[in-house]
Protein backbone atom coordinates (compact mmCIF):
# COMPACT_ATOMS: atom_id res chain seq x y z
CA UNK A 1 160.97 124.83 58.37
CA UNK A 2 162.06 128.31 57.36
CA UNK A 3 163.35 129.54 54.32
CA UNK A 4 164.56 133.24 54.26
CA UNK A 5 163.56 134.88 51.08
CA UNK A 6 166.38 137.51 49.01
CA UNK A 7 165.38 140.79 47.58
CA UNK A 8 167.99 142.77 46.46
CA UNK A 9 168.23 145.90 44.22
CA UNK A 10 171.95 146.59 44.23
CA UNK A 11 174.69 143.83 43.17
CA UNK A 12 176.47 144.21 46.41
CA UNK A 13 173.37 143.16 48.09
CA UNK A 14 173.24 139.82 45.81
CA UNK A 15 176.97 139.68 46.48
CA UNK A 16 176.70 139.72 50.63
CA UNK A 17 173.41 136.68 50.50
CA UNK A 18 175.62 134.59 48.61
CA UNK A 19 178.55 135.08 50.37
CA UNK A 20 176.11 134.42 53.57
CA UNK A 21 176.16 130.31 52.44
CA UNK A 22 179.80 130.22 53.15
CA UNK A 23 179.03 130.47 56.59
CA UNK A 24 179.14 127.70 59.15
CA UNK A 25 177.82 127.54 62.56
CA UNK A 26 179.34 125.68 65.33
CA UNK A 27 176.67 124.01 67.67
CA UNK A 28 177.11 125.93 70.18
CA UNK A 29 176.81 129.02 68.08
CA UNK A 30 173.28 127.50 66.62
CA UNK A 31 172.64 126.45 70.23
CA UNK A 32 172.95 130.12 70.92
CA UNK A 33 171.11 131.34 68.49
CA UNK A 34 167.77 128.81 69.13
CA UNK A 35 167.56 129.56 72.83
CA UNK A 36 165.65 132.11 72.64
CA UNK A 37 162.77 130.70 70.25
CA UNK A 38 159.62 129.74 71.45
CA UNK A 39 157.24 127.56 69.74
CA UNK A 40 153.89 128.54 69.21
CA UNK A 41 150.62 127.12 66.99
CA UNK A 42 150.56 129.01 63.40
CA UNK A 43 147.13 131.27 63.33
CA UNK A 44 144.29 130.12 60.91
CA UNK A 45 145.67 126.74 60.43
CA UNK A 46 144.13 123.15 61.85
């Protein structure tokens, strides 16, 4: 799981990352976009 994290020091900036959950992705769009990825074991953890 991944959970992108805001920081923003102008209002427009605030303004864009909510505007950002309006967004919808197709599959083939998220397809897309995962194909790339590849897995791999997180460092320091058992």
């Amino acid at each position: 799981m991944s959970a992108p994290i805001v920081g923003s020091s102008k209002t427009w900036q605030l303004d864009e990352a909510v505007a950002a959950l309006e967004v919808s992705l197709s599959a083939e769009e998220v397809r897309q976009l995962e194909a790339p990825y590849q897995p791999h074991p997180v460092l320091g953890h058992v």
